[in-house]
N, C-alpha and C. Protein backbone atom coordinates (compact mmCIF):
# COMPACT_ATOMS: atom_id res chain seq x y z
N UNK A 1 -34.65 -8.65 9.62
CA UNK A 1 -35.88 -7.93 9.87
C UNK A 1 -37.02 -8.88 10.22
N UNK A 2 -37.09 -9.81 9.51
CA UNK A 2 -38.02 -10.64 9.93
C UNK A 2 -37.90 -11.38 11.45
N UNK A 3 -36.91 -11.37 11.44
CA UNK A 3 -36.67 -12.06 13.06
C UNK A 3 -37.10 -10.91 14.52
N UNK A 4 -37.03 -9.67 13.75
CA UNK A 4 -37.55 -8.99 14.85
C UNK A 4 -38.62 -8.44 14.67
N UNK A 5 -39.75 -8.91 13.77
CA UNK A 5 -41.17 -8.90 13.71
C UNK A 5 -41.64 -10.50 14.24
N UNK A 6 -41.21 -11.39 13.94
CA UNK A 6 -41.21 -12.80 14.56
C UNK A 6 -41.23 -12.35 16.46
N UNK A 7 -40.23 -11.71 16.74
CA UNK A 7 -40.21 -11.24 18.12
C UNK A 7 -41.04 -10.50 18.21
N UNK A 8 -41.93 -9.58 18.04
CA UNK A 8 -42.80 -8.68 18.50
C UNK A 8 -43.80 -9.49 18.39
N UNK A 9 -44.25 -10.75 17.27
CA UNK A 9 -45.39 -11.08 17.50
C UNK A 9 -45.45 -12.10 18.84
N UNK A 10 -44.60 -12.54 19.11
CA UNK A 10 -44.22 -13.37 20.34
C UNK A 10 -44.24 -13.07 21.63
N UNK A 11 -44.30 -11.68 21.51
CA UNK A 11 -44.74 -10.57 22.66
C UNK A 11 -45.76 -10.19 23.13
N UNK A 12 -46.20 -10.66 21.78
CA UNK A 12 -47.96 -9.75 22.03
C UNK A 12 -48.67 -10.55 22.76
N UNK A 13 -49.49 -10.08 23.87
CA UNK A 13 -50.50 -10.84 25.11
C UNK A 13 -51.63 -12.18 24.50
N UNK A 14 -51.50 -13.07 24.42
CA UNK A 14 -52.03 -14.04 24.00
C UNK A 14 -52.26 -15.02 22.91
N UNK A 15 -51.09 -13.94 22.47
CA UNK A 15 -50.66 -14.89 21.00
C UNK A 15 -50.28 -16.02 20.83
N UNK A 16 -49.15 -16.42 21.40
CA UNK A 16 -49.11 -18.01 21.80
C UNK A 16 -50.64 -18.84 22.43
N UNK A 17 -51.23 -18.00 23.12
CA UNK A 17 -52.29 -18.88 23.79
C UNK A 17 -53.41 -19.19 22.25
N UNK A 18 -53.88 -18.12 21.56
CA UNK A 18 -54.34 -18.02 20.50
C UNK A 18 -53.68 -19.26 19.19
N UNK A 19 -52.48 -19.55 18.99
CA UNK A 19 -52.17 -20.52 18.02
C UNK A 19 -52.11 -21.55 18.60
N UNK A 20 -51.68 -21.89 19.73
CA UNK A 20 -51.88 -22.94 20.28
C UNK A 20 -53.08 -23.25 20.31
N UNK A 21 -54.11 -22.36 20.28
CA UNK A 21 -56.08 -23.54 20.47
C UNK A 21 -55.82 -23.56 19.13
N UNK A 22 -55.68 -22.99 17.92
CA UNK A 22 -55.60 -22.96 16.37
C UNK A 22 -55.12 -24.23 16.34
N UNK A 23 -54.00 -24.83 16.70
CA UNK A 23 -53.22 -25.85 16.17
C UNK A 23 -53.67 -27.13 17.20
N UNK A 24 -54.41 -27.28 17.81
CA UNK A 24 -55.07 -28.29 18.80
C UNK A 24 -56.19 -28.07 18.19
N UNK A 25 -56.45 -27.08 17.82
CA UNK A 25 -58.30 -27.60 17.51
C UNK A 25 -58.01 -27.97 16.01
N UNK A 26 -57.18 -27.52 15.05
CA UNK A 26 -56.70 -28.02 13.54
C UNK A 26 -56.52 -29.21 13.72
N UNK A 27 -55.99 -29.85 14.85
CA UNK A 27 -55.30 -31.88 14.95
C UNK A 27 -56.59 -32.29 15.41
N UNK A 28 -57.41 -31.96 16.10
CA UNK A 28 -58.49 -32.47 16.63
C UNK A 28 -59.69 -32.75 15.66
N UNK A 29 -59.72 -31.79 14.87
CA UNK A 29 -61.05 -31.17 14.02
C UNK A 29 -59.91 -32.14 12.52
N UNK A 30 -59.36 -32.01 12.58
CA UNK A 30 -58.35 -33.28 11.43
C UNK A 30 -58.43 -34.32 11.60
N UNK A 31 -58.39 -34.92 12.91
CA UNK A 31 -58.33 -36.41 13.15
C UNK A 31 -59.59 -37.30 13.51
N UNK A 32 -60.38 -36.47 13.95
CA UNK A 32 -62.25 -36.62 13.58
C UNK A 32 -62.57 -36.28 12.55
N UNK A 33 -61.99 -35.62 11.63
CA UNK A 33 -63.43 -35.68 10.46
C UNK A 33 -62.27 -36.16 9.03
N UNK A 34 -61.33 -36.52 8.99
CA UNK A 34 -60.34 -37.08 8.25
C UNK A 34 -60.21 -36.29 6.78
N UNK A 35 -60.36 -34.37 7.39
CA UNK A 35 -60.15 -33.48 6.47
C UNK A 35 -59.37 -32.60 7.12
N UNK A 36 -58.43 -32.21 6.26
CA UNK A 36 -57.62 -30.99 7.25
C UNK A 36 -58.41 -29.87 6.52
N UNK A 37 -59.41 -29.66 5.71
CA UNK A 37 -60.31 -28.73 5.06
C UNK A 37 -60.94 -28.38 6.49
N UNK A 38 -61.56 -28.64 7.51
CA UNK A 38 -62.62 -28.51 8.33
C UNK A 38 -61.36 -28.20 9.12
N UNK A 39 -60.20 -28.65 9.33
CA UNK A 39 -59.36 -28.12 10.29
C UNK A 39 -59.47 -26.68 10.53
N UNK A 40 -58.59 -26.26 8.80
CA UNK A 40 -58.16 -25.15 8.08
C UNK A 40 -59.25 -23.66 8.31
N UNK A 41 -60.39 -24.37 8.59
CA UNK A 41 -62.03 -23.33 8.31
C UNK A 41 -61.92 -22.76 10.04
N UNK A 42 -62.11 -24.18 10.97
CA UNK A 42 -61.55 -23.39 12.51
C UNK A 42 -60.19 -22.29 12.30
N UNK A 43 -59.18 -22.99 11.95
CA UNK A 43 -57.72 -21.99 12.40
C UNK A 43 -58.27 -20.66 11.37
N UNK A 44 -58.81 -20.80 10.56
CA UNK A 44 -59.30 -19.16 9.82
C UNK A 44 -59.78 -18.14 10.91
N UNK A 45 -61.09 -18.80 11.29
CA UNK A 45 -61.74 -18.23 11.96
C UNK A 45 -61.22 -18.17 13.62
N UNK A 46 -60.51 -18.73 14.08
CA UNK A 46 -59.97 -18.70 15.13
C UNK A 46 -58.81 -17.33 15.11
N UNK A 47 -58.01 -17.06 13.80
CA UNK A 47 -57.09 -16.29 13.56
C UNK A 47 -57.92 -14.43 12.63
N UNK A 48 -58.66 -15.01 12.48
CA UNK A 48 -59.52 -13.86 11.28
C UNK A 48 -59.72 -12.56 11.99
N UNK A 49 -59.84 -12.60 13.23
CA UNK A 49 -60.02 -11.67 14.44
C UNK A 49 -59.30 -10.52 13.98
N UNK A 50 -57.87 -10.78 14.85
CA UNK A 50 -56.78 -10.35 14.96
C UNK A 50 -56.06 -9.78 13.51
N UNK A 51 -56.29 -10.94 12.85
CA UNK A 51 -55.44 -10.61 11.42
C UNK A 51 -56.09 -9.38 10.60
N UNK A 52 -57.71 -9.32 10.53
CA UNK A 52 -58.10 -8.15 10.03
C UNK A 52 -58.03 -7.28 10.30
N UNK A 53 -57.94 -6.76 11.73
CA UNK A 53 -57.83 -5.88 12.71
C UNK A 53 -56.10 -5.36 12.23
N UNK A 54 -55.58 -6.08 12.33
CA UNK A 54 -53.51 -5.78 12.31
C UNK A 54 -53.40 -5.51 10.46
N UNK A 55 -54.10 -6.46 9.71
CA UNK A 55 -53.78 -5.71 8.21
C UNK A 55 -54.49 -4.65 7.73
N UNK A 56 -55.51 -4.16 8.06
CA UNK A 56 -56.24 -2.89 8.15
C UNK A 56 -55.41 -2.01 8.61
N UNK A 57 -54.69 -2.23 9.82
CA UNK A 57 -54.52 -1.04 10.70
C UNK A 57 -53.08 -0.82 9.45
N UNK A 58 -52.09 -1.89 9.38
CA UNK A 58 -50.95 -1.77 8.55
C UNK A 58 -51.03 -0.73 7.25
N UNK A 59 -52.08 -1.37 6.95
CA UNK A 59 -52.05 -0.80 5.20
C UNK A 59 -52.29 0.97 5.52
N UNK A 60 -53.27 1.14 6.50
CA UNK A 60 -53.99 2.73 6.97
C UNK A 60 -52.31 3.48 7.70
N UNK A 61 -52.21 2.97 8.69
CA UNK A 61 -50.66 3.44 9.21
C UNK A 61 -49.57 3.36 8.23
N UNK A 62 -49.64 2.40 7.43
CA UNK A 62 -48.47 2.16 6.39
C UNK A 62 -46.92 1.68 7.39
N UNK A 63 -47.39 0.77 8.47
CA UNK A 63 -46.17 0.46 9.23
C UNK A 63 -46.18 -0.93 9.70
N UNK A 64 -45.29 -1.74 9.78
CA UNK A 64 -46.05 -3.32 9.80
C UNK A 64 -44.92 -3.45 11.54
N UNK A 65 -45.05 -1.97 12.35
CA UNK A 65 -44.42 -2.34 13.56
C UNK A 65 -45.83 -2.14 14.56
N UNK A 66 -45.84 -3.33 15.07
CA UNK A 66 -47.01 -4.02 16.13
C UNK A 66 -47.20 -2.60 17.13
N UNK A 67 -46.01 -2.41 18.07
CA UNK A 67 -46.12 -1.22 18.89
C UNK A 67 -46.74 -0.49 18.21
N UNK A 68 -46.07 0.16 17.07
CA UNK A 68 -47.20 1.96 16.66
C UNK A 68 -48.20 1.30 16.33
N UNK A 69 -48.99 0.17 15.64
CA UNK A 69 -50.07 -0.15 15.41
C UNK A 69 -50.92 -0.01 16.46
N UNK A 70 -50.76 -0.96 17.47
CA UNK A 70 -51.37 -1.10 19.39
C UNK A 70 -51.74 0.04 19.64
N UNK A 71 -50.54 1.02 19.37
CA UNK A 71 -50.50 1.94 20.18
C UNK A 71 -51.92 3.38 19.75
N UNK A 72 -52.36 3.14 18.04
CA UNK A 72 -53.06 4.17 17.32
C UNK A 72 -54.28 3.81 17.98
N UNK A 73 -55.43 4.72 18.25
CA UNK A 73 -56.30 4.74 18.52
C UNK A 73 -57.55 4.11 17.55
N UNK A 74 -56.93 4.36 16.26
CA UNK A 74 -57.65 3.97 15.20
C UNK A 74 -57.79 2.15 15.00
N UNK A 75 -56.58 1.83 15.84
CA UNK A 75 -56.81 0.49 16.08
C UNK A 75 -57.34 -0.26 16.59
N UNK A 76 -57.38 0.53 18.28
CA UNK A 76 -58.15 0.08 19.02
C UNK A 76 -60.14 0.60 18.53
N UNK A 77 -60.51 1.21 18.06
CA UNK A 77 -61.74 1.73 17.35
C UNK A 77 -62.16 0.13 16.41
N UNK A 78 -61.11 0.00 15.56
CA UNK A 78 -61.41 -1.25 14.37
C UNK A 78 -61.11 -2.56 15.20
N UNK A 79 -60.48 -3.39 15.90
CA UNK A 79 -60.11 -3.83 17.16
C UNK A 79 -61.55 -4.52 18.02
N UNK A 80 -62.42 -2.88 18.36
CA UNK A 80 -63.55 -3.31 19.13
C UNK A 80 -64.47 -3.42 18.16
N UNK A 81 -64.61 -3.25 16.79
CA UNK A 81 -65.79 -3.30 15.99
C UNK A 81 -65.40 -4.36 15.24
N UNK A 82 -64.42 -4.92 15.20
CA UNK A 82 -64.33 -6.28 14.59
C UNK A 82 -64.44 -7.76 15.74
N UNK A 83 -64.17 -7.53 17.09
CA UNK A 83 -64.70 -8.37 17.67
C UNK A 83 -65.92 -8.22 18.64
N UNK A 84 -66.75 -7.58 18.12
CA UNK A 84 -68.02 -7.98 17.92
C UNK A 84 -68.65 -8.90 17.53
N UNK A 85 -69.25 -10.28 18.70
CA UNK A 85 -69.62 -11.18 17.84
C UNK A 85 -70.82 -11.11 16.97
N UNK A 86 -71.63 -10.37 17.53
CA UNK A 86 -72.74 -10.10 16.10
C UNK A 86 -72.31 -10.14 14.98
N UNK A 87 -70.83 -9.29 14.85
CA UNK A 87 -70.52 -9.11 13.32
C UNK A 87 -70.35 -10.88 12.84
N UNK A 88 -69.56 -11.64 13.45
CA UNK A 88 -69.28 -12.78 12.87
C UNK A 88 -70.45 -13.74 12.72
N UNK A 89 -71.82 -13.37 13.77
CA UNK A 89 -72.90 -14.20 13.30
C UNK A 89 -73.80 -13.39 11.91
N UNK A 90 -73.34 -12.37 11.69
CA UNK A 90 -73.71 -11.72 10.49
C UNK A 90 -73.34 -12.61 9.50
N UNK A 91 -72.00 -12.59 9.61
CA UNK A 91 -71.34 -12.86 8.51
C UNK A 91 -71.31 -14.57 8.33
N UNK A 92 -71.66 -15.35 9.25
CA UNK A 92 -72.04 -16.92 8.91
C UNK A 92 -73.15 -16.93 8.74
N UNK A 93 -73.99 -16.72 8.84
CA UNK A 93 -75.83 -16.10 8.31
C UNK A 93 -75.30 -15.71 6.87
N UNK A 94 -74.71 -14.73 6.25
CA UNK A 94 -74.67 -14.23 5.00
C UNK A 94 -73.77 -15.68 4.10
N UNK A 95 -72.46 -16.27 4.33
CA UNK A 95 -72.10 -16.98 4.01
C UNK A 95 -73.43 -18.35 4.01
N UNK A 96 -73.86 -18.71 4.94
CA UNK A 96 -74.64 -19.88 5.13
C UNK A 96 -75.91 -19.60 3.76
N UNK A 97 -76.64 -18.33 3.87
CA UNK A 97 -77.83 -18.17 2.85
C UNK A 97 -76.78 -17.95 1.69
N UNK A 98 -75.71 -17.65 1.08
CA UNK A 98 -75.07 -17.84 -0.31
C UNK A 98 -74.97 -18.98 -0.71
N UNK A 99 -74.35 -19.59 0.09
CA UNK A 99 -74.01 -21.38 -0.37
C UNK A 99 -75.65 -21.87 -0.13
N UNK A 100 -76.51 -21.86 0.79
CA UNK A 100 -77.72 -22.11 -0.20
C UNK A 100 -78.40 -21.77 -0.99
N UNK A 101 -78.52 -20.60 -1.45
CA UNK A 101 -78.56 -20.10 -2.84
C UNK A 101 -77.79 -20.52 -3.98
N UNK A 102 -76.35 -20.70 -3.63
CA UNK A 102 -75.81 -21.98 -4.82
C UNK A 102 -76.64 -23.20 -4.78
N UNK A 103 -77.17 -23.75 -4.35
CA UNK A 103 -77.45 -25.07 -3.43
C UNK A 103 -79.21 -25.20 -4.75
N UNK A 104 -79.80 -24.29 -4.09
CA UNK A 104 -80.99 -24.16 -5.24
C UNK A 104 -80.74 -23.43 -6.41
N UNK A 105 -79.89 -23.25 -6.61
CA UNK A 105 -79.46 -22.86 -8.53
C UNK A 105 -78.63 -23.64 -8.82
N UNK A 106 -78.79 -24.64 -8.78
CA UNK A 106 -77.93 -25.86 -8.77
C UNK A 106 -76.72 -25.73 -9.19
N UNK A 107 -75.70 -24.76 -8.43
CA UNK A 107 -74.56 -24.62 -9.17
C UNK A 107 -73.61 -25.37 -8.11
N UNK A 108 -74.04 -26.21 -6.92
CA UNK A 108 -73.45 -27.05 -6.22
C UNK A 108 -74.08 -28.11 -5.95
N UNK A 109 -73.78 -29.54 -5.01
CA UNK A 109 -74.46 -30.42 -4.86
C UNK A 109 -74.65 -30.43 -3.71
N UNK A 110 -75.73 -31.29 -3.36
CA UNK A 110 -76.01 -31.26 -1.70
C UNK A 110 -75.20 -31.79 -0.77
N UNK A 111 -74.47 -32.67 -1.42
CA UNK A 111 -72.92 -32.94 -0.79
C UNK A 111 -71.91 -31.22 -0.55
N UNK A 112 -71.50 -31.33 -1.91
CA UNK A 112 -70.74 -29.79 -1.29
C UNK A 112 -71.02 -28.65 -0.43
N UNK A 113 -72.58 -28.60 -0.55
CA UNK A 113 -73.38 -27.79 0.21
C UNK A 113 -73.59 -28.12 1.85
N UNK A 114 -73.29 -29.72 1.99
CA UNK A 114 -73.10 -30.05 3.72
C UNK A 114 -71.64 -29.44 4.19
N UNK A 115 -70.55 -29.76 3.02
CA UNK A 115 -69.27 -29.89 3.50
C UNK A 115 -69.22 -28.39 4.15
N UNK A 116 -69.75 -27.34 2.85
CA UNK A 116 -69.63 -25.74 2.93
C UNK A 116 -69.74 -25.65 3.97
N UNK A 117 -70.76 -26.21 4.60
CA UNK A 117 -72.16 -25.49 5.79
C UNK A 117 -71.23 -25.94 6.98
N UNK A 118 -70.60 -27.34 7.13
CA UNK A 118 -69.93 -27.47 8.50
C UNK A 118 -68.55 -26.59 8.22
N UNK A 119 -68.23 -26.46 7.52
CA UNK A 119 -66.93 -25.39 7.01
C UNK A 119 -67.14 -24.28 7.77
N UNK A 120 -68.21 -23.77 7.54
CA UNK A 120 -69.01 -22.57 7.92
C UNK A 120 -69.04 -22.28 9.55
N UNK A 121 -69.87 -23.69 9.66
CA UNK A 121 -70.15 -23.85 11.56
C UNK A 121 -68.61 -23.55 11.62
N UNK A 122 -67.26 -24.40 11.61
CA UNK A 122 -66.27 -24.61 12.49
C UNK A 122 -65.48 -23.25 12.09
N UNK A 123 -66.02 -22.29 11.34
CA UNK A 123 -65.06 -21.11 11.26
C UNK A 123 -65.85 -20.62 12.39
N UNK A 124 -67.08 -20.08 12.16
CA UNK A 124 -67.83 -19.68 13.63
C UNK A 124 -67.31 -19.94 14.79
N UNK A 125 -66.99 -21.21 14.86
CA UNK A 125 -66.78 -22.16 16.20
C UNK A 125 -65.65 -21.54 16.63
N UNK A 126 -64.38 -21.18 15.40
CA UNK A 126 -63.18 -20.98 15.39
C UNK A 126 -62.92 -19.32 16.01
N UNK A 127 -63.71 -18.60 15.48
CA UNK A 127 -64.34 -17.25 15.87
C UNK A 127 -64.75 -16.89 17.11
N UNK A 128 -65.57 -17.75 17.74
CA UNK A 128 -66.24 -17.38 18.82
C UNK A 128 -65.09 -17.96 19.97
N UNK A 129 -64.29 -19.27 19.97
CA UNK A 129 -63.38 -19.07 20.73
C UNK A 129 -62.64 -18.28 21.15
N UNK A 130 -61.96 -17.83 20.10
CA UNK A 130 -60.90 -16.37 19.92
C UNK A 130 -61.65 -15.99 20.62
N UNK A 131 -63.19 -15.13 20.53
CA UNK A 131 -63.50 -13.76 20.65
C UNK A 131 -63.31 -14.18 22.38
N UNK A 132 -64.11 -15.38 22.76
CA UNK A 132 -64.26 -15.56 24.14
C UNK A 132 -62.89 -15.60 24.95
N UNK A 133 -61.41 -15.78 25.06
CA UNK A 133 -60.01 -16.52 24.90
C UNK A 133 -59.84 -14.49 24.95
N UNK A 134 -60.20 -13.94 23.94
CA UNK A 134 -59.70 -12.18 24.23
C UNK A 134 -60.40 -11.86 25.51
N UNK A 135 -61.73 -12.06 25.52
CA UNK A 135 -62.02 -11.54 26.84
C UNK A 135 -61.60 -11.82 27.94
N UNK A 136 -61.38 -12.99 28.28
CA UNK A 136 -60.65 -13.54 29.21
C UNK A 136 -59.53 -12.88 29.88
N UNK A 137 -58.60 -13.01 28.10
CA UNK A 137 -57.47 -12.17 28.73
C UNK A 137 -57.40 -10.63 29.04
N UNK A 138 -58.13 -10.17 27.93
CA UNK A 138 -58.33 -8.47 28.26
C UNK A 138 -59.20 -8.00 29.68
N UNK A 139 -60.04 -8.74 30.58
CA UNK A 139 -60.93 -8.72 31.40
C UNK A 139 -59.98 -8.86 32.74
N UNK A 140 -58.75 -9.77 32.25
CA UNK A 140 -58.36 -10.37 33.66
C UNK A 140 -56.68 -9.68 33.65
N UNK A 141 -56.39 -8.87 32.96
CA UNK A 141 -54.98 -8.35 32.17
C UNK A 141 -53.69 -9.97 32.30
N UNK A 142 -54.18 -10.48 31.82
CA UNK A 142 -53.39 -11.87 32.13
C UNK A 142 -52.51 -11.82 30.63
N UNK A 143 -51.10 -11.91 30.97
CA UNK A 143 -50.65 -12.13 29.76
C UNK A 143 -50.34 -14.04 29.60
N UNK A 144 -50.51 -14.66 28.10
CA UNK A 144 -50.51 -15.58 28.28
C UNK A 144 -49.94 -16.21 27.40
């Protein structure tokens, strides 16, 4: 069973193109900053897209087959409201003012509080690729 969910995800239009920047920008963002932590924060956010969008739709459908997922309308609805990049500059704005709010209640140090904050940027960073990398492909029907 697993080998033929392994195959459907291998199918899907840009998925390979999608782990492949994940795993080039993880060696890159690893071998400049000599943390695979700052790697790990891009491939989140590079992958966070998609993955919320497909375990939402799973748990609501109760079916972990890609086709009927694609295929529900309810997917494509959660789909376009999760890649919305506003939502993700929401949500690094809300993350960014928490960790400084730890930051002045001194329940972190200003060290941990830099590391957080570029953590932060390279999930963004990681995010906004994806989102830009979907349009591309959804704009140009290019499978890739």
């Amino acid at each position: 069973k697993f080998y033929k969910v392994f195959l459907i995800f291998l199918n899907m239009a840009g998925l390979l193109t999608h782990l492949s920047i994940a795993l080039v920008g993880f060696l890159i963002i690893t071998i400049f900053s000599s943390s695979y932590k700052y790697g790990l924060a891009f491939v989140i956010g590079h992958v966070i897209t998609d993955a919320i969008g497909i375990l939402i739709s799973a748990v609501k459908l109760e079916t972990i087959n890609l086709y009927i997922l694609v295929e529900n309308p309810a997917y494509w609805k959660l789909n376009a409201m999760i890649h919305n990049p506003y939502i993700w500059i929401f949500v690094f704005i809300l993350i960014s003012v928490f960790i400084f709010i730890l930051l002045k209640a001194d329940k972190i140090k200003k060290e941990s509080f830099e590391k957080l904050f570029i953590a932060n940027v390279l999930f963004l960073i990681g995010t906004a690729i994806h989102l830009i990398i979907d349009n591309l492909i959804f704009e140009t029907n290019r499978l890739i």
